[in-house]
Protein backbone atom coordinates (compact mmCIF):
# COMPACT_ATOMS: atom_id res chain seq x y z
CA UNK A 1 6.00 7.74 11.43
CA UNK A 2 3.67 5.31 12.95
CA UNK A 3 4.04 6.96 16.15
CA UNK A 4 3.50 9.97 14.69
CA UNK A 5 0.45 9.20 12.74
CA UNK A 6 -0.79 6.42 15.31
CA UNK A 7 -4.40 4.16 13.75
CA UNK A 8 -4.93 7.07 11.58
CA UNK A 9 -2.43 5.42 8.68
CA UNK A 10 -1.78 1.78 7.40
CA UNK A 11 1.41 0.99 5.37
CA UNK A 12 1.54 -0.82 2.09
CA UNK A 13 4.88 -2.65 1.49
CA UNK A 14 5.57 -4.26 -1.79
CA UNK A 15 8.70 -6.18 -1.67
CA UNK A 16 10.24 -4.77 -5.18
CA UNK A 17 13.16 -2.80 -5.97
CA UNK A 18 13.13 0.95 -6.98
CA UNK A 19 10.63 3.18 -6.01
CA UNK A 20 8.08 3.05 -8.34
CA UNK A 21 6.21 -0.28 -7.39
CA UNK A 22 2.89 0.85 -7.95
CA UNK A 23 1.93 -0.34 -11.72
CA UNK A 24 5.13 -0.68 -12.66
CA UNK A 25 6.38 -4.06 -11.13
CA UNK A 26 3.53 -5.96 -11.71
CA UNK A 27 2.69 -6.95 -8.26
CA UNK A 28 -1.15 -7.68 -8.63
CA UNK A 29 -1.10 -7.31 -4.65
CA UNK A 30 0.24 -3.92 -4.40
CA UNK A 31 -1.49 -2.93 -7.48
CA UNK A 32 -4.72 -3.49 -5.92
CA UNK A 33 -4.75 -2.39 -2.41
CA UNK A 34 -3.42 1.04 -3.94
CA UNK A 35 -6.05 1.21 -6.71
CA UNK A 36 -8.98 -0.19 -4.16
CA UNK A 37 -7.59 3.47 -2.22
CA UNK A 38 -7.84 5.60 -4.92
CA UNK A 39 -10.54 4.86 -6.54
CA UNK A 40 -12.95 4.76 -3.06
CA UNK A 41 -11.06 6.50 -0.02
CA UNK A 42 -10.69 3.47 1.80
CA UNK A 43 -7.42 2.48 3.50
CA UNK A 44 -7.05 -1.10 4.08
CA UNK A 45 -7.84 -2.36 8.00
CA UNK A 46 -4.30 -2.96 8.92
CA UNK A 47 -0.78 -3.01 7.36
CA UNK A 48 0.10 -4.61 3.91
CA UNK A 49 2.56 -7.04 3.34
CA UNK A 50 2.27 -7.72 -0.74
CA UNK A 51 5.10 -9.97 -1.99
């Protein structure tokens, strides 16, 4: 995918287990680079590591 998509996209891993992490697992990191997204547009400047 990152070849794919090249600089246009930025990943956001959340080391957690299932697949809902986002509000669910109570990673405050995760929780708000996704919600800083949504709420303005704005991807973050490079990859996300949020453990």
């Amino acid at each position: 995918m990152r070849e794919a998509l090249g600089r246009r996209a930025v990943m956001v891993t959340v080391d957690a287990t299932g697949h809902d992490s986002y509000l669910a697992e109570g990673n405050a990191c995760g929780d708000r680079t996704v919600s800083h997204f949504l709420t303005t547009g704005e991807r973050p400047h490079r990859d996300t590591y949020c453990r």
